[in-house]
PDB file of N, CA and C in Angstrom:
ATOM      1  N   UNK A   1     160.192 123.888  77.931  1.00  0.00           N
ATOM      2  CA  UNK A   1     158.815 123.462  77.986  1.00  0.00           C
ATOM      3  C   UNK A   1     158.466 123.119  79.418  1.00  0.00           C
ATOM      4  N   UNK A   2     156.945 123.264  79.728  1.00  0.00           N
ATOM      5  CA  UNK A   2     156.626 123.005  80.832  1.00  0.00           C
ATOM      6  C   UNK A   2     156.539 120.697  81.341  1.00  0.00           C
ATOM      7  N   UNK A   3     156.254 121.297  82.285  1.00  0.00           N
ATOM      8  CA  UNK A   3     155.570 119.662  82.671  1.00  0.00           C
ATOM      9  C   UNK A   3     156.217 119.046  84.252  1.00  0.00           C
ATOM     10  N   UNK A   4     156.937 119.906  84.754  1.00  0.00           N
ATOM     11  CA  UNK A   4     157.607 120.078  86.106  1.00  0.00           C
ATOM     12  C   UNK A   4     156.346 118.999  87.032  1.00  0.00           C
ATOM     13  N   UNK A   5     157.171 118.064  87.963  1.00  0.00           N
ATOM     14  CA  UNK A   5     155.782 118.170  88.999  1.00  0.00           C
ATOM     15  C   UNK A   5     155.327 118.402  89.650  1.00  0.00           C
ATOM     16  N   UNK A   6     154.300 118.266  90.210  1.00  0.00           N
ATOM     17  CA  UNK A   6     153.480 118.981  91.139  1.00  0.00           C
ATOM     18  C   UNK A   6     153.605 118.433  92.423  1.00  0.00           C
ATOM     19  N   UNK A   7     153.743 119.456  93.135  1.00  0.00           N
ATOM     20  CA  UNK A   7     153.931 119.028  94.853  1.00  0.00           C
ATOM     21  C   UNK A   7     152.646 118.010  94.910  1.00  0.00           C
ATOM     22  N   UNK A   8     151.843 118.393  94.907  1.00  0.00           N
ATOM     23  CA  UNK A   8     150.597 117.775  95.502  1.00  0.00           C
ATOM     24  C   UNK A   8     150.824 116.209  94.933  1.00  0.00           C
ATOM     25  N   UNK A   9     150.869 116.089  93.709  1.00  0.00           N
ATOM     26  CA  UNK A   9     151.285 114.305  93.575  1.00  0.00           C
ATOM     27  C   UNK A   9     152.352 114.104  93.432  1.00  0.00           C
ATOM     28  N   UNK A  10     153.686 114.806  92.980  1.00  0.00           N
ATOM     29  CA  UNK A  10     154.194 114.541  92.426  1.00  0.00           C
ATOM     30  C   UNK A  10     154.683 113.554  91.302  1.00  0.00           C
ATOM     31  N   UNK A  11     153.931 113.844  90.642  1.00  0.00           N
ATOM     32  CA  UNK A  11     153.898 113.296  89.160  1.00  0.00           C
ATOM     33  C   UNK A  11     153.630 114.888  88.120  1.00  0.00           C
ATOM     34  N   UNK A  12     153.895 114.349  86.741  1.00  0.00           N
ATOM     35  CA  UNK A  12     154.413 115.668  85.634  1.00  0.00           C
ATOM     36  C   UNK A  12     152.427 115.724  85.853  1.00  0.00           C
ATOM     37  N   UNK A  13     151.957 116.857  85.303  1.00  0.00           N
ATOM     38  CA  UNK A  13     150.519 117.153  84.701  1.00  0.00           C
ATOM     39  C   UNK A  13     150.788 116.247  83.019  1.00  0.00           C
ATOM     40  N   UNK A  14     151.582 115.975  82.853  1.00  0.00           N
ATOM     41  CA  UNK A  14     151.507 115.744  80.881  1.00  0.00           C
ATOM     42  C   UNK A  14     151.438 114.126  81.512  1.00  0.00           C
ATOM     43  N   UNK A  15     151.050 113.432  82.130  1.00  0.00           N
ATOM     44  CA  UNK A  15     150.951 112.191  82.741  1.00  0.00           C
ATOM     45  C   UNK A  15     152.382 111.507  82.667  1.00  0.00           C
ATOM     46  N   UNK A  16     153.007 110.370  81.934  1.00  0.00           N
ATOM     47  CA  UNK A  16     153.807 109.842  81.829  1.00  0.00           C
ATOM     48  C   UNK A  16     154.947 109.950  81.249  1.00  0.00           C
ATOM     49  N   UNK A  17     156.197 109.409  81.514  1.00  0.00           N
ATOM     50  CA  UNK A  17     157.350 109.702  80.884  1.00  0.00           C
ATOM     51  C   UNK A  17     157.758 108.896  79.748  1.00  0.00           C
ATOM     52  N   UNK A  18     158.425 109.061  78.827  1.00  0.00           N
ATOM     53  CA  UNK A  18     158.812 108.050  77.052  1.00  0.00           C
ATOM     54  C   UNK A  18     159.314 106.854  77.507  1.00  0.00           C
ATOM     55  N   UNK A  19     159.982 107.046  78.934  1.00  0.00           N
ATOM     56  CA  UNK A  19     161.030 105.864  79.041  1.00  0.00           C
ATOM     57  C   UNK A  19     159.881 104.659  79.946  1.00  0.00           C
ATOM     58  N   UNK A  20     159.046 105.084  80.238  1.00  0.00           N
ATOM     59  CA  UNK A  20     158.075 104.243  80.725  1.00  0.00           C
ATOM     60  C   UNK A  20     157.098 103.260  79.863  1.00  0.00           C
ATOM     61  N   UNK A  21     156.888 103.278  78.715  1.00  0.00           N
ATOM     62  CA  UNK A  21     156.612 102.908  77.718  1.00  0.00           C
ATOM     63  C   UNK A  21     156.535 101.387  77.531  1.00  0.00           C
ATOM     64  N   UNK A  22     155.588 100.734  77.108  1.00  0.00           N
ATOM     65  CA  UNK A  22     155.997  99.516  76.907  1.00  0.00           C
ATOM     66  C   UNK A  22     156.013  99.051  75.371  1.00  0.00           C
ATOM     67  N   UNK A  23     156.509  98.131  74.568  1.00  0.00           N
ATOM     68  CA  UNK A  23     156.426  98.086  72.844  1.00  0.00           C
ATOM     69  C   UNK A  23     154.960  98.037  72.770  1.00  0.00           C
ATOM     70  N   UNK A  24     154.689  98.970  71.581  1.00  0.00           N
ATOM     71  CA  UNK A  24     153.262  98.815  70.875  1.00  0.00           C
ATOM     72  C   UNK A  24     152.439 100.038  71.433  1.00  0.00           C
ATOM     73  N   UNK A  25     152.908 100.898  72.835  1.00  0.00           N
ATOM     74  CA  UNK A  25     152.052 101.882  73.570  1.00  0.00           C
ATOM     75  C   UNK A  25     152.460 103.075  72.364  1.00  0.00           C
ATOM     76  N   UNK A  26     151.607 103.593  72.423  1.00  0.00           N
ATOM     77  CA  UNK A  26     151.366 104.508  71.723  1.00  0.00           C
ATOM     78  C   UNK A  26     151.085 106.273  72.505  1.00  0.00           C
ATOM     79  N   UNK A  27     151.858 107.643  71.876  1.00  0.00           N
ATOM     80  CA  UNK A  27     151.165 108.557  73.098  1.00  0.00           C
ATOM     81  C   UNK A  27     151.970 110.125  72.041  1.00  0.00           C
ATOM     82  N   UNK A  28     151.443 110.858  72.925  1.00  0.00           N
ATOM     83  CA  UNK A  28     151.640 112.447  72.660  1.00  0.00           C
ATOM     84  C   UNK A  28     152.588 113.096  73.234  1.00  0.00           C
ATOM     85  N   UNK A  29     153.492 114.181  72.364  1.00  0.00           N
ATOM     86  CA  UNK A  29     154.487 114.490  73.602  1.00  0.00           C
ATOM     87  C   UNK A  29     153.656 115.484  73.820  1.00  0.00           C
ATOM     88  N   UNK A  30     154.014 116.119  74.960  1.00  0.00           N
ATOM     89  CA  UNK A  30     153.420 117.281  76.004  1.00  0.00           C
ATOM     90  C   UNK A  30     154.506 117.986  76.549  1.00  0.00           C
ATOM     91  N   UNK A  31     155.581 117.467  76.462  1.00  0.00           N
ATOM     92  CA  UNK A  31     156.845 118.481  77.081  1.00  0.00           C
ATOM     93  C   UNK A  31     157.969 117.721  77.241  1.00  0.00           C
ATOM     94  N   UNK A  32     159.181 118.540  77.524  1.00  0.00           N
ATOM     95  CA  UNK A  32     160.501 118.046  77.555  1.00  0.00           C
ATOM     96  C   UNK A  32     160.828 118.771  79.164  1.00  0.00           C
ATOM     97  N   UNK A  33     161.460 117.719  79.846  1.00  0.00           N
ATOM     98  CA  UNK A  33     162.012 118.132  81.179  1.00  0.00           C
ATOM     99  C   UNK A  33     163.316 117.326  81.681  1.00  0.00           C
ATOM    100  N   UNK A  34     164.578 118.187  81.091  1.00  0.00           N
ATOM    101  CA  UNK A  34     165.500 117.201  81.026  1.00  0.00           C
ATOM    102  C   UNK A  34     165.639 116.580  82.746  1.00  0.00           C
ATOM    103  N   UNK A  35     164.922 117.373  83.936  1.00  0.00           N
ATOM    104  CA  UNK A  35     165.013 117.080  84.864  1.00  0.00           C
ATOM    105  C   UNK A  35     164.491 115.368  85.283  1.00  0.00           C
ATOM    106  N   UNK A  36     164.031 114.499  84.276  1.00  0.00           N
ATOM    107  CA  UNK A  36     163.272 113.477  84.742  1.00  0.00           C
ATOM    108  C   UNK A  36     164.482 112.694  83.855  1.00  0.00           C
ATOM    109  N   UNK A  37     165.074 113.140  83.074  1.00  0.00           N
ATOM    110  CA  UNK A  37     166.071 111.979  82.271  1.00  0.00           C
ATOM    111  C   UNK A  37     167.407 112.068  83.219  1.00  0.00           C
ATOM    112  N   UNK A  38     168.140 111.069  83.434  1.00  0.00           N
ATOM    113  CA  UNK A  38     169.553 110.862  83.595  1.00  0.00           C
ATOM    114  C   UNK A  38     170.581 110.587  82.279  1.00  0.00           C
ATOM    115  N   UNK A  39     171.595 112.048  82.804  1.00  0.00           N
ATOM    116  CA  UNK A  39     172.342 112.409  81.786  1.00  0.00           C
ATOM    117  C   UNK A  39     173.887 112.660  82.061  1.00  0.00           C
ATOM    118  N   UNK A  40     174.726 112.494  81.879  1.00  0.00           N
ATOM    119  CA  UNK A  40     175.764 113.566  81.762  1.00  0.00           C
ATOM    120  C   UNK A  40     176.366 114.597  81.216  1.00  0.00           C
ATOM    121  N   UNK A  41     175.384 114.963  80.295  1.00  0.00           N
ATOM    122  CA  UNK A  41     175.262 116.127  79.257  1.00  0.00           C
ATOM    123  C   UNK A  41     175.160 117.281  80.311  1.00  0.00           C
ATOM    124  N   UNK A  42     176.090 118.558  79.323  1.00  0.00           N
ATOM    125  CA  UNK A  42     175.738 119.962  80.333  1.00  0.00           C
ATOM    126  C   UNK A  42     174.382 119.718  80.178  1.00  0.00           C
ATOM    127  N   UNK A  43     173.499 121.061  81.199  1.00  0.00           N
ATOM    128  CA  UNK A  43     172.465 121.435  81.581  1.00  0.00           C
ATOM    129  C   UNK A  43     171.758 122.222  80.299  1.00  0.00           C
ATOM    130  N   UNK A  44     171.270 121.864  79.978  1.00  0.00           N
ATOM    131  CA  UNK A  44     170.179 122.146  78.462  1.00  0.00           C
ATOM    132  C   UNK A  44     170.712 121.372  77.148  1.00  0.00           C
ATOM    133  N   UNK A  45     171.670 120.735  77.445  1.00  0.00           N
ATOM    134  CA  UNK A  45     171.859 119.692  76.108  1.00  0.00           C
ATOM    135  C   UNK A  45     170.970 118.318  75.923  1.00  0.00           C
ATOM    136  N   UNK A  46     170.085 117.706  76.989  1.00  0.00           N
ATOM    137  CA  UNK A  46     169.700 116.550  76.687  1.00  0.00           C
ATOM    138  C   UNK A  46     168.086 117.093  75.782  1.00  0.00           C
ATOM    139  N   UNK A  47     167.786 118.073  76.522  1.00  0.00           N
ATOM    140  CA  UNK A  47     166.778 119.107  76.302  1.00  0.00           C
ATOM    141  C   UNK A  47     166.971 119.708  74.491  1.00  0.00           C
ATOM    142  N   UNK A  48     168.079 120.134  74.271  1.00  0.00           N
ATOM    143  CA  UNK A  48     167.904 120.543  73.090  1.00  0.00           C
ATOM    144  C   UNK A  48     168.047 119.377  72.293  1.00  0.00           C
ATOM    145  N   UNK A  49     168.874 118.097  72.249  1.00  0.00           N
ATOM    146  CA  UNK A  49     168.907 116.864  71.543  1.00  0.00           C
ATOM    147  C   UNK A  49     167.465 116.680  71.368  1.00  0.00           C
ATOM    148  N   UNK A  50     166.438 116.402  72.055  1.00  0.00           N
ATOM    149  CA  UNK A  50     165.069 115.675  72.145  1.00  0.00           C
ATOM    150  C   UNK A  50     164.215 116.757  71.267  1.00  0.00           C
ATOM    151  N   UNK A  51     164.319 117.929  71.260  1.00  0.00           N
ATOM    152  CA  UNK A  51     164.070 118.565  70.720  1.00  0.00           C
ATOM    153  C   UNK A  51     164.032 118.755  68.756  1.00  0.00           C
ATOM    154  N   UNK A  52     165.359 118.735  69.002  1.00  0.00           N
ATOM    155  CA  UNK A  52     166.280 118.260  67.282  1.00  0.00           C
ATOM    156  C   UNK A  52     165.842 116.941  66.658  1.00  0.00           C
ATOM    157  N   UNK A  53     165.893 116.372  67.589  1.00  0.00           N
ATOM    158  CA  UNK A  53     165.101 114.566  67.040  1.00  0.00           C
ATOM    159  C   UNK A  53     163.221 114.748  66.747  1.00  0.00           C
ATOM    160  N   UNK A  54     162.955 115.814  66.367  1.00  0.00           N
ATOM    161  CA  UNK A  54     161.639 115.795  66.702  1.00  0.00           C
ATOM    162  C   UNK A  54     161.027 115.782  68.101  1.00  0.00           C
ATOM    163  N   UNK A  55     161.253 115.089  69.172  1.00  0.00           N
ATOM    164  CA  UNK A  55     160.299 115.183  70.530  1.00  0.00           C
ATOM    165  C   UNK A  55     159.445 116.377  70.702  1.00  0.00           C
ATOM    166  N   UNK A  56     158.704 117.169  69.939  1.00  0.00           N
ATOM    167  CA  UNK A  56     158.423 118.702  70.703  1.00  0.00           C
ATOM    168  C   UNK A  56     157.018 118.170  70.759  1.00  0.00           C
ATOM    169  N   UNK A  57     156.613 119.142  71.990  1.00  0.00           N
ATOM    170  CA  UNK A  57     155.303 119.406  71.723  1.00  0.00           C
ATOM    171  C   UNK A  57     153.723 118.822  71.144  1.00  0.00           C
ATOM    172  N   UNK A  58     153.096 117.821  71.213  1.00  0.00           N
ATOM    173  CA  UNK A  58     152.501 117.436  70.141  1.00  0.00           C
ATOM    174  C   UNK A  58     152.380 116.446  69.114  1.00  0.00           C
ATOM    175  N   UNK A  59     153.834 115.880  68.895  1.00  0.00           N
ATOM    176  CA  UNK A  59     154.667 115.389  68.191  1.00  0.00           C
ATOM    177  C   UNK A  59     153.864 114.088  68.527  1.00  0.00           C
ATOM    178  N   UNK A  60     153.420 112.918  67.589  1.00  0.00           N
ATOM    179  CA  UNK A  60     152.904 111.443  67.819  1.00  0.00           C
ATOM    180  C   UNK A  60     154.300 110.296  67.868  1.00  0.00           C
ATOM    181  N   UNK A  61     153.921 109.425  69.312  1.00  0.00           N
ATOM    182  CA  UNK A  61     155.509 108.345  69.295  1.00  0.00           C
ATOM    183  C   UNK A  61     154.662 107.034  69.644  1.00  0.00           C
ATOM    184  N   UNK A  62     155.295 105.882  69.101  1.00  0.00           N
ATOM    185  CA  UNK A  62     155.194 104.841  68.864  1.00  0.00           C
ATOM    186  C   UNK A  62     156.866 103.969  69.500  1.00  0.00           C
ATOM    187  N   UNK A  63     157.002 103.084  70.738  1.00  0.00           N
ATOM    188  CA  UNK A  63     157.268 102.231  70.880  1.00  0.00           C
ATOM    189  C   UNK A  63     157.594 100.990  70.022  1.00  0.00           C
ATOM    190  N   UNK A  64     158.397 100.958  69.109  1.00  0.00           N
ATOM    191  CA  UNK A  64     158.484 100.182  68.677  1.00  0.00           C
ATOM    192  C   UNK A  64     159.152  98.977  68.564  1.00  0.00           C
ATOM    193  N   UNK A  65     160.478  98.835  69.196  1.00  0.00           N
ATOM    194  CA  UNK A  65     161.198  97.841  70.099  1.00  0.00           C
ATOM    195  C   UNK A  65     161.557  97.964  71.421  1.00  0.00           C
ATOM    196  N   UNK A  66     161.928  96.978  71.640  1.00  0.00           N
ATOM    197  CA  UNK A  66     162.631  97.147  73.399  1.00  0.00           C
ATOM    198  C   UNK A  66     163.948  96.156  72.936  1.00  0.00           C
ATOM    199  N   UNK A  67     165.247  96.591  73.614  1.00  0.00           N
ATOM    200  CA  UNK A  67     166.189  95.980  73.461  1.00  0.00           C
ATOM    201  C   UNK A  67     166.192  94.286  74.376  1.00  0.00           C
ATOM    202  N   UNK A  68     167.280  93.500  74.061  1.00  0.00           N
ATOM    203  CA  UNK A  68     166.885  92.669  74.705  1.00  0.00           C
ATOM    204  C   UNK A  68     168.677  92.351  75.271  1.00  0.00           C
ATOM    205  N   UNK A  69     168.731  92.133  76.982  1.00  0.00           N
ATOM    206  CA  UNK A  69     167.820  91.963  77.757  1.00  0.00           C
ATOM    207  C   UNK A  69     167.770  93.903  78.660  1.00  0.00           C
ATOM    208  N   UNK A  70     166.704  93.468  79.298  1.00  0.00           N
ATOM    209  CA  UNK A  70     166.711  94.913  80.012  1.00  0.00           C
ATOM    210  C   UNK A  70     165.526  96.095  79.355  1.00  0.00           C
ATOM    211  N   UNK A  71     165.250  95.431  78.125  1.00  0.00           N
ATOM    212  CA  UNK A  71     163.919  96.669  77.637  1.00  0.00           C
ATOM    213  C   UNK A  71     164.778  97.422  77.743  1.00  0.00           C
ATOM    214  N   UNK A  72     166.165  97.674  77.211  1.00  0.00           N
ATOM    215  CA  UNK A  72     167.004  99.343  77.234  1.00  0.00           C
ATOM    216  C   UNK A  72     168.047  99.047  75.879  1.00  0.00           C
ATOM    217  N   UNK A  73     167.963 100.081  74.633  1.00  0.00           N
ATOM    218  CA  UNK A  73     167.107 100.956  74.378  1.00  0.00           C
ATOM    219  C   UNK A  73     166.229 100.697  74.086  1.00  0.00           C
ATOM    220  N   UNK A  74     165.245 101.237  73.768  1.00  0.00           N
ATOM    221  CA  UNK A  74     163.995 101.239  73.013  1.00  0.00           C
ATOM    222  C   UNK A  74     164.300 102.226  71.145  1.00  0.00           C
ATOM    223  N   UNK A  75     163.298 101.399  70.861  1.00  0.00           N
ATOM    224  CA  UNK A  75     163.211 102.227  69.199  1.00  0.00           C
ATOM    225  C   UNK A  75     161.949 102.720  69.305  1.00  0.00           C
ATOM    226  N   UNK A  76     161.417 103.729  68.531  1.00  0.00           N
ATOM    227  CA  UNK A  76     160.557 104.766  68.937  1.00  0.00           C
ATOM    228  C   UNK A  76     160.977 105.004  67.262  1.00  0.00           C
ATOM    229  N   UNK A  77     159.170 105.492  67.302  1.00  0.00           N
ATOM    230  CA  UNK A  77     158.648 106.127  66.150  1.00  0.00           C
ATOM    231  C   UNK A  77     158.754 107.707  65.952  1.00  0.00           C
ATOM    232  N   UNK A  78     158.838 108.506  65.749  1.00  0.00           N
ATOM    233  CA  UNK A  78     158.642 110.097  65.935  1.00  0.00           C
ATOM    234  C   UNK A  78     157.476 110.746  64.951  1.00  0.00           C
ATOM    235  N   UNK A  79     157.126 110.613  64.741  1.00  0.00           N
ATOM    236  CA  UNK A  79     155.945 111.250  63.726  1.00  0.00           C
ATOM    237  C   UNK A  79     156.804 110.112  62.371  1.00  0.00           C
ATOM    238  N   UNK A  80     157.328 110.441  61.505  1.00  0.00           N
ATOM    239  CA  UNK A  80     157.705 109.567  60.476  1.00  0.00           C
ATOM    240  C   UNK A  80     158.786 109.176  60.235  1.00  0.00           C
ATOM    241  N   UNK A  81     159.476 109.012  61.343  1.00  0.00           N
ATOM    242  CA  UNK A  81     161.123 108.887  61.406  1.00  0.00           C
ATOM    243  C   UNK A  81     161.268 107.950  62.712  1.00  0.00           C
ATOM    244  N   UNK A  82     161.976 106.886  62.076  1.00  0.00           N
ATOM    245  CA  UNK A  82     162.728 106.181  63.733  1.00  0.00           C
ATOM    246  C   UNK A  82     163.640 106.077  64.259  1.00  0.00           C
ATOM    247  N   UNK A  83     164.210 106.022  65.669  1.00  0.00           N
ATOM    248  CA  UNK A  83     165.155 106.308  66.809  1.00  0.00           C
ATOM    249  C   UNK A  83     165.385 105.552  68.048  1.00  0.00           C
ATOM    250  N   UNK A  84     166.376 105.605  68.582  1.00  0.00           N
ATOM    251  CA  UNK A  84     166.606 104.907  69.082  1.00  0.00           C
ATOM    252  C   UNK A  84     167.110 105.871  70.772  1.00  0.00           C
ATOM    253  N   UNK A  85     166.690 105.428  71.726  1.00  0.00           N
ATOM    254  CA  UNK A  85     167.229 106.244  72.652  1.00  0.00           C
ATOM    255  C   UNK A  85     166.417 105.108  73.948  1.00  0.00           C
ATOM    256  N   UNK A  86     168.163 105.624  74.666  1.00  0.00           N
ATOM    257  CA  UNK A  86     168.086 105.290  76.135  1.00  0.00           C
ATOM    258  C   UNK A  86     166.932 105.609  77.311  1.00  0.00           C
ATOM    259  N   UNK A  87     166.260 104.298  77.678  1.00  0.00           N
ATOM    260  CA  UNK A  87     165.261 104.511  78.730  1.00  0.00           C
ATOM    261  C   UNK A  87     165.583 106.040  79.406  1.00  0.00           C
ATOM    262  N   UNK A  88     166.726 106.010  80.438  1.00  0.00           N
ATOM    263  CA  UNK A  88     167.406 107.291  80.927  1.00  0.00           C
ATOM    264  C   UNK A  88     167.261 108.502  80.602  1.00  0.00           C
ATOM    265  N   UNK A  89     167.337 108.526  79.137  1.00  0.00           N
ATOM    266  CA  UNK A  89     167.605 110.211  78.760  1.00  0.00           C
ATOM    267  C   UNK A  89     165.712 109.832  78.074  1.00  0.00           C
ATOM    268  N   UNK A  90     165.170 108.860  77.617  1.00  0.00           N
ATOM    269  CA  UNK A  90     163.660 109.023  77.084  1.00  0.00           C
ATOM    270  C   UNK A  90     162.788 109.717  78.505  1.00  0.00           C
ATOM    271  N   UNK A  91     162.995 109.079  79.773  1.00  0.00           N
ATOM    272  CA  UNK A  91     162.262 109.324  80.910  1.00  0.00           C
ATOM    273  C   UNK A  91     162.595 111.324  81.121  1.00  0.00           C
ATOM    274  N   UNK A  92     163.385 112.078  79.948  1.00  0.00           N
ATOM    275  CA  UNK A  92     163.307 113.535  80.045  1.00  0.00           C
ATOM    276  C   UNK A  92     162.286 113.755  78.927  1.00  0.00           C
ATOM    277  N   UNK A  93     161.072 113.162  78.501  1.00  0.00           N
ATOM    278  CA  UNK A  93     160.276 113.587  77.475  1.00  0.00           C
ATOM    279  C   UNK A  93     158.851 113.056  78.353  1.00  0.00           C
ATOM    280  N   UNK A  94     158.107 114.030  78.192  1.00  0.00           N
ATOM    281  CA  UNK A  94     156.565 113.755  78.521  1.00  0.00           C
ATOM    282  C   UNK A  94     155.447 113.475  78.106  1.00  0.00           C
ATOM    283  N   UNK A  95     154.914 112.441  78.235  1.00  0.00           N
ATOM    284  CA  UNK A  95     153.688 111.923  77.120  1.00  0.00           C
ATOM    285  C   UNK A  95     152.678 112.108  77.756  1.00  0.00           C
ATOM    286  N   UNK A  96     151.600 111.874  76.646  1.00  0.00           N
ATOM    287  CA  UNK A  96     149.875 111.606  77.291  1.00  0.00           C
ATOM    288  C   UNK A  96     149.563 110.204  76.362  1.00  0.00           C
ATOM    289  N   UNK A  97     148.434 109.629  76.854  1.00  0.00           N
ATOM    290  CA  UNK A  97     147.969 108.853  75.615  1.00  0.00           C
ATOM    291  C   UNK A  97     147.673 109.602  74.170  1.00  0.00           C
ATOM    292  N   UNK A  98     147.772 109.049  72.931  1.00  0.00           N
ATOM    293  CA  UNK A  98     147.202 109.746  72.063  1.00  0.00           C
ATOM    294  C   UNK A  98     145.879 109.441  72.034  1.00  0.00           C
ATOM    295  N   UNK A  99     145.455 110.463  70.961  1.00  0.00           N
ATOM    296  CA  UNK A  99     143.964 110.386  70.900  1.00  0.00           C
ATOM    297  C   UNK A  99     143.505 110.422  69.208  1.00  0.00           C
TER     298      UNK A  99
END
């Protein structure tokens, strides 16, 4: 999926990343770029995980905890299923606000 950034700001076009999130924000995915998550997974595995968990495309997420201390992990809504994932590997998924 797209969402690479752009020289000119460098920031993604799909605005913000999952792992940026605060509890209760609410938003849209717009793309997967395992390039923005930190991983040690080969090269297209954090990408296909986010994928498999629901993250694609479109998909509605909900913030729903923050660990304590550190806000790391977070629990997250996926359309009707909840999860749990590392700030690190969330900051490889791309949101917008929802609408």
């Amino acid at each position: 999926m797209s969402g690479h950034p752009t020289p000119e700001t460098g920031q993604s076009p799909g605005g913000r990343h999952l792992g940026e999130l605060k509890k209760g924000e609410r938003a849209r995915v717009t793309g997967v770029d395992e390039r923005g998550g930190v991983t040690t997974l080969p090269e297209g595995e954090l990408e296909r995980r986010m994928i498999e968990m629901g993250l694609v495309e479109g998909s509605h997420v909900e913030v729903l905890h923050e660990a304590f201390p550190g806000r790391d992990p977070i629990a997250i809504r996926v359309n009707e299923h909840t999860l749990a994932l590392r700030r690190a590997e969330a900051r490889a998924v791309l949101v917008a606000p929802a609408t």
